[in-house]
N, C-alpha and C. Protein backbone atom coordinates (compact mmCIF):
# COMPACT_ATOMS: atom_id res chain seq x y z
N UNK A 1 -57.39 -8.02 -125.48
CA UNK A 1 -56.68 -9.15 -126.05
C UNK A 1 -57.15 -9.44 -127.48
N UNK A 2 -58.18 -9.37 -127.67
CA UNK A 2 -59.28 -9.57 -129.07
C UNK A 2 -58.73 -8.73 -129.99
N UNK A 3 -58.53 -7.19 -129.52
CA UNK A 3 -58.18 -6.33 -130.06
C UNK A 3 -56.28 -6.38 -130.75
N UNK A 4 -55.75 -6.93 -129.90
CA UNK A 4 -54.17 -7.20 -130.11
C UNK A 4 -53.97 -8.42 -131.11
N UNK A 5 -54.94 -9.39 -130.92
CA UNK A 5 -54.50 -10.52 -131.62
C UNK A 5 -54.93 -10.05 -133.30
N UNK A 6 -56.34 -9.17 -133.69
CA UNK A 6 -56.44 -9.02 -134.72
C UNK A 6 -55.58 -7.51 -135.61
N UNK A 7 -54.98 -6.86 -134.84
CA UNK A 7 -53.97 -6.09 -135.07
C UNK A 7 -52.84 -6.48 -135.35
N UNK A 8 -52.68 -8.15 -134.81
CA UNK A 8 -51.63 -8.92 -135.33
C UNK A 8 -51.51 -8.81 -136.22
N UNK A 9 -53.19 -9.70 -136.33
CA UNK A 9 -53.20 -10.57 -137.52
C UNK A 9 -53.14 -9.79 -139.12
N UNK A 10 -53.81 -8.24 -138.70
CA UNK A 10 -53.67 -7.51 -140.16
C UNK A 10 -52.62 -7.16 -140.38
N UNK A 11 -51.18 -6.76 -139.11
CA UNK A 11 -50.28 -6.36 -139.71
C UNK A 11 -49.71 -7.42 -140.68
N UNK A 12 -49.53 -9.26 -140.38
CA UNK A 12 -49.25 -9.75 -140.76
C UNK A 12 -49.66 -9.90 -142.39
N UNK A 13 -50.98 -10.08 -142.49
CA UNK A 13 -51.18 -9.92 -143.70
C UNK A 13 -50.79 -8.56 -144.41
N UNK A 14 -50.77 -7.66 -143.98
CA UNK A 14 -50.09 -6.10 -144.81
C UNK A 14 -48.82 -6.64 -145.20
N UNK A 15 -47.93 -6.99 -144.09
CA UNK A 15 -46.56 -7.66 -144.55
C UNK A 15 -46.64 -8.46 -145.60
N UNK A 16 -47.44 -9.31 -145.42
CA UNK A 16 -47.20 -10.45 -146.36
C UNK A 16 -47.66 -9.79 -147.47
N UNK A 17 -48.41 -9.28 -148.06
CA UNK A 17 -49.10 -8.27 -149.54
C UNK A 17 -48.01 -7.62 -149.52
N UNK A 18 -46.99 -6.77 -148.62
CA UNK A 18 -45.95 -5.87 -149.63
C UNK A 18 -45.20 -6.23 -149.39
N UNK A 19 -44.45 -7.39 -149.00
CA UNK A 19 -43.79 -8.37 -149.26
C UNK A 19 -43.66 -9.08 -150.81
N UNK A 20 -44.68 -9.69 -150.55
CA UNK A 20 -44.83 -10.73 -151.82
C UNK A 20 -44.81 -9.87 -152.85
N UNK A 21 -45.64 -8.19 -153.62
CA UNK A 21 -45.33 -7.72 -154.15
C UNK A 21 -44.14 -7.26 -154.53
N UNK A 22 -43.41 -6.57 -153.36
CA UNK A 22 -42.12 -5.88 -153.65
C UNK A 22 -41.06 -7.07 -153.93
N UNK A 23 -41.19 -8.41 -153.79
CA UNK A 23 -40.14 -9.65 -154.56
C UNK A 23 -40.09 -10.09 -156.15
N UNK A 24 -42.16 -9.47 -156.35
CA UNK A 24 -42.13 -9.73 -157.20
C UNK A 24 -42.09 -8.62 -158.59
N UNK A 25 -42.08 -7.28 -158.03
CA UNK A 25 -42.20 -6.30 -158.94
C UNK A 25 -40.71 -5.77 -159.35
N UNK A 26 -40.05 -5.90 -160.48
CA UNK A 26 -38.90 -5.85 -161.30
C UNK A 26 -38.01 -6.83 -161.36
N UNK A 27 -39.00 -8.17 -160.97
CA UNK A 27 -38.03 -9.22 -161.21
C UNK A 27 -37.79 -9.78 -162.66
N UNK A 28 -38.22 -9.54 -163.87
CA UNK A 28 -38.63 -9.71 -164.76
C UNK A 28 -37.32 -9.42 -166.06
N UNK A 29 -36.24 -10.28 -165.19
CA UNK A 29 -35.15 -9.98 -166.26
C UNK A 29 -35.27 -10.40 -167.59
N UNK A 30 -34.72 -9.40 -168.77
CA UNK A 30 -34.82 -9.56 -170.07
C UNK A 30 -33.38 -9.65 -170.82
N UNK A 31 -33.39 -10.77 -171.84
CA UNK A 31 -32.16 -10.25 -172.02
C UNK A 31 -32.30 -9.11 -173.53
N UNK A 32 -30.82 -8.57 -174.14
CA UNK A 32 -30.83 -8.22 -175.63
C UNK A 32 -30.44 -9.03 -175.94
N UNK A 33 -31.79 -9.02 -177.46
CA UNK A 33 -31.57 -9.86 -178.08
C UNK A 33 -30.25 -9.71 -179.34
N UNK A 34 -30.44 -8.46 -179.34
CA UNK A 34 -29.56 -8.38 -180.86
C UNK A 34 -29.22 -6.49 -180.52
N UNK A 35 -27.39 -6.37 -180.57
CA UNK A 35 -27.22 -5.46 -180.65
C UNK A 35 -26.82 -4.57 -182.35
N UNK A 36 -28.13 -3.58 -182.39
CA UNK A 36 -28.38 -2.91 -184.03
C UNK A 36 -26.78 -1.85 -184.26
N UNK A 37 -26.89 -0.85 -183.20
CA UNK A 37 -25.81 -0.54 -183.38
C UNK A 37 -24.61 -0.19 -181.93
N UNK A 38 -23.28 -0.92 -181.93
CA UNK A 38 -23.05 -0.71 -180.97
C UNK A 38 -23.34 0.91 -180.30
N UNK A 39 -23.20 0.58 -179.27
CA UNK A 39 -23.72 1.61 -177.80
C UNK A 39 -24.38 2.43 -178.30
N UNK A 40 -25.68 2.45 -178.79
CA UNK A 40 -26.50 2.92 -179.35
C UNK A 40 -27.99 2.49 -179.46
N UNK A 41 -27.93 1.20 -180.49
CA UNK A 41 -29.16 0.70 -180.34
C UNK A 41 -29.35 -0.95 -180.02
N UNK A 42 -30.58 -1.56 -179.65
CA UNK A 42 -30.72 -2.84 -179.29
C UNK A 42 -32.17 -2.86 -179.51
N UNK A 43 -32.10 -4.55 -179.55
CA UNK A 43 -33.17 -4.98 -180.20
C UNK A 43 -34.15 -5.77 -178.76
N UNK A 44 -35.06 -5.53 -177.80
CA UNK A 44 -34.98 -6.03 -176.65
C UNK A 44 -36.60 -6.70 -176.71
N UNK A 45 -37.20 -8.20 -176.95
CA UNK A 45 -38.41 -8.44 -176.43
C UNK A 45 -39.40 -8.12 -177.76
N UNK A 46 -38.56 -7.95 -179.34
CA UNK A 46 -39.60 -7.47 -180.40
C UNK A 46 -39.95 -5.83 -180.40
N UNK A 47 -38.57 -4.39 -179.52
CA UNK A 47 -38.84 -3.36 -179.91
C UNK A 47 -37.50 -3.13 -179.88
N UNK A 48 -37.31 -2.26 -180.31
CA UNK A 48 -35.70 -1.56 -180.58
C UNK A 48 -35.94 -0.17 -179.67
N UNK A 49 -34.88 -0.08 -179.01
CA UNK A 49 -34.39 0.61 -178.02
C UNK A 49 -33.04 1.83 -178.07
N UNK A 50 -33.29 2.94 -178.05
CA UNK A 50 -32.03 3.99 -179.05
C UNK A 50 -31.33 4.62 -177.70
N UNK A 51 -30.21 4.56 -177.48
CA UNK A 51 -30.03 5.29 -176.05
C UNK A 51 -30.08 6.78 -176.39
N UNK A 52 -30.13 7.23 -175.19
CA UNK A 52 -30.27 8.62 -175.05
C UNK A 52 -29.00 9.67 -175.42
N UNK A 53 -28.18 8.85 -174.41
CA UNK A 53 -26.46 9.05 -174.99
C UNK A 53 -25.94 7.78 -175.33
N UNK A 54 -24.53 7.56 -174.76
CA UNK A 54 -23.95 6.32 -175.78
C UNK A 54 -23.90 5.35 -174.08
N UNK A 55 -24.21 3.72 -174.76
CA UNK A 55 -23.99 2.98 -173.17
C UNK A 55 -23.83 1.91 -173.82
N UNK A 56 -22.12 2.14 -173.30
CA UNK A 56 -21.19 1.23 -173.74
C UNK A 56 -20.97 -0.24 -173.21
N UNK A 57 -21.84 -0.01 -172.16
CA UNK A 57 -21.61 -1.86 -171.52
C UNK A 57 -22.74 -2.76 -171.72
N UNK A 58 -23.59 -1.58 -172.44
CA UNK A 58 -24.93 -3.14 -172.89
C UNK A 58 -24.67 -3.39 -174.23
N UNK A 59 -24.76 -5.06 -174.35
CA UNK A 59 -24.11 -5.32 -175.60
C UNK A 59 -25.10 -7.24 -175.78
N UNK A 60 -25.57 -7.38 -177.15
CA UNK A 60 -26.08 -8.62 -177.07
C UNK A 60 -25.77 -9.48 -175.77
N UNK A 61 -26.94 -9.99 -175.73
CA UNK A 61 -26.91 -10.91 -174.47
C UNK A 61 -26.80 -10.83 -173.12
N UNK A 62 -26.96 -9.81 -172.80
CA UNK A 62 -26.75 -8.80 -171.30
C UNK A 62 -27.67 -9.40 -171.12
N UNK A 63 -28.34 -9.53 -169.23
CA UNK A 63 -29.77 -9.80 -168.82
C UNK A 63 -29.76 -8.15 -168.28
N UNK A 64 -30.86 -7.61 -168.91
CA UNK A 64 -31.02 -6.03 -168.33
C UNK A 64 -32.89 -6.55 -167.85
N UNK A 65 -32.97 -5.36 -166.70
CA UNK A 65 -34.29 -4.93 -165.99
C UNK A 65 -34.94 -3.72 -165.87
N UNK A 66 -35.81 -3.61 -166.61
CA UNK A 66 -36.20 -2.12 -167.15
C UNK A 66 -36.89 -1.55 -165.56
N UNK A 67 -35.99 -0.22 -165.03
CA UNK A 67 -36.36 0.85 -163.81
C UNK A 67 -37.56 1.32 -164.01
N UNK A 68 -37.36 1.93 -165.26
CA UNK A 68 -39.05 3.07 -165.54
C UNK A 68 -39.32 2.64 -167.74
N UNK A 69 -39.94 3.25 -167.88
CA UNK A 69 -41.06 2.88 -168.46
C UNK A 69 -41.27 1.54 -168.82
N UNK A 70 -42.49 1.15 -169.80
CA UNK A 70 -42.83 -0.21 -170.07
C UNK A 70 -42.53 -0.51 -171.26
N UNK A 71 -41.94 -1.67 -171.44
CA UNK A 71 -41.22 -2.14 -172.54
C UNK A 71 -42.95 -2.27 -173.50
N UNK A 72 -42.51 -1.96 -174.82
CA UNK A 72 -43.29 -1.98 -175.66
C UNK A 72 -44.15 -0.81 -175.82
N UNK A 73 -44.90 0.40 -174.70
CA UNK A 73 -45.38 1.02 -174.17
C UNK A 73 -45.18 2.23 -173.27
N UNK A 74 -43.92 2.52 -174.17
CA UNK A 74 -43.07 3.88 -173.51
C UNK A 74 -42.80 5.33 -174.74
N UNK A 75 -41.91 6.37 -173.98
CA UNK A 75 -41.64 7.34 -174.97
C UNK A 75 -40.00 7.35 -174.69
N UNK A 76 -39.70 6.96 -173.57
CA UNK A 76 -38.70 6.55 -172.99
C UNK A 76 -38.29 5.58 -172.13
N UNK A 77 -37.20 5.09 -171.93
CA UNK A 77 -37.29 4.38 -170.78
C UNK A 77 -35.75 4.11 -169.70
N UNK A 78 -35.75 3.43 -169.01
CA UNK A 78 -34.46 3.39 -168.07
C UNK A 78 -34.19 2.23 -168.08
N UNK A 79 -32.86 1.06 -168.17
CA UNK A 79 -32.69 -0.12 -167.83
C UNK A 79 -31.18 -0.73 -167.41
N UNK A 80 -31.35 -1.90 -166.40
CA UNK A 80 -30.15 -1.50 -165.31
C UNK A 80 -29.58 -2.86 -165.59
N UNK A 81 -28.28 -3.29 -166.08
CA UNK A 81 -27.74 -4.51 -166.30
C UNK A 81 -27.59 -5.29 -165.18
N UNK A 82 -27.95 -6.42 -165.23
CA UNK A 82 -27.78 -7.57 -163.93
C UNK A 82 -26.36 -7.63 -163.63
N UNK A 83 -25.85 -7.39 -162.63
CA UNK A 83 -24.64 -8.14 -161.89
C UNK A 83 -23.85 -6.72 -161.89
N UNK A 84 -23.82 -5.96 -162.70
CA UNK A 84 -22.93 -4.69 -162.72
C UNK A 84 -23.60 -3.56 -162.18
N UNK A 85 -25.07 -3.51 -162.34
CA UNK A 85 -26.04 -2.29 -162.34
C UNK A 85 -25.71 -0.92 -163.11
N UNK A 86 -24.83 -1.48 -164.41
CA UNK A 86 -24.97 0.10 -165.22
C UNK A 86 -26.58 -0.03 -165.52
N UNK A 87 -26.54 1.46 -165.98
CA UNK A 87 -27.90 2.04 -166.21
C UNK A 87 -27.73 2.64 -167.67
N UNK A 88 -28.83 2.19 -168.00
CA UNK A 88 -28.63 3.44 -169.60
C UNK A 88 -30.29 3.89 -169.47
N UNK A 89 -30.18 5.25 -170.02
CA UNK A 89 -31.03 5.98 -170.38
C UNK A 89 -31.55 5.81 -172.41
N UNK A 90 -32.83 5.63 -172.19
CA UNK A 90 -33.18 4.98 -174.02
C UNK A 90 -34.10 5.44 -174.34
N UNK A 91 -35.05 6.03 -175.71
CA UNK A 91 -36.20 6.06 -176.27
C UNK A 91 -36.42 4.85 -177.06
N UNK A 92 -37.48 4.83 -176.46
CA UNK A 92 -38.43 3.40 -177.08
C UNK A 92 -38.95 3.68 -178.31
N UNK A 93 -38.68 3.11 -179.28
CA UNK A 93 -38.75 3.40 -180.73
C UNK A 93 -40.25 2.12 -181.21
């Protein structure tokens, strides 16, 4: 019984740690601030952002959520518009 109740109790806490993480990891919507050139470049958080090809639906004022690399701290990166989920592919300039 000793044994069941604290097998509970860790699964519970495991849940609750990747839980609470996974709500909180890419919640961190950003918007653009300023589009440099349409479907091309943007200005996002104080770095400018060049797409890879052309991505025509991010445009000033979008709330986008960067997939993969780190804003400020990339060579590239991925980011997915709120409510539509296009994706554009970008080098972080």
């Amino acid at each position: 019984m000793k044994n069941l109740f604290r097998n509970f109790l860790l699964l519970t806490v495991v849940h609750y740690v990747l839980l609470s993480s996974s709500l909180s990891f890419g919640t961190d919507w950003k918007t653009i601030d300023k589009e440099i050139e349409w479907a091309e470049k943007w200005y996002i958080d104080g770095e400018i952002y060049e797409a890879q090809t052309y991505c025509f639906e991010f445009n000033e004022g979008d709330s986008i959520k960067f997939l993969e690399g780190t804003p400020g701290l990339c060579v590239s990166a991925k980011f997915i518009k709120r409510y539509s989920n296009d994706i554009c592919e970008v080098w972080c300039n």
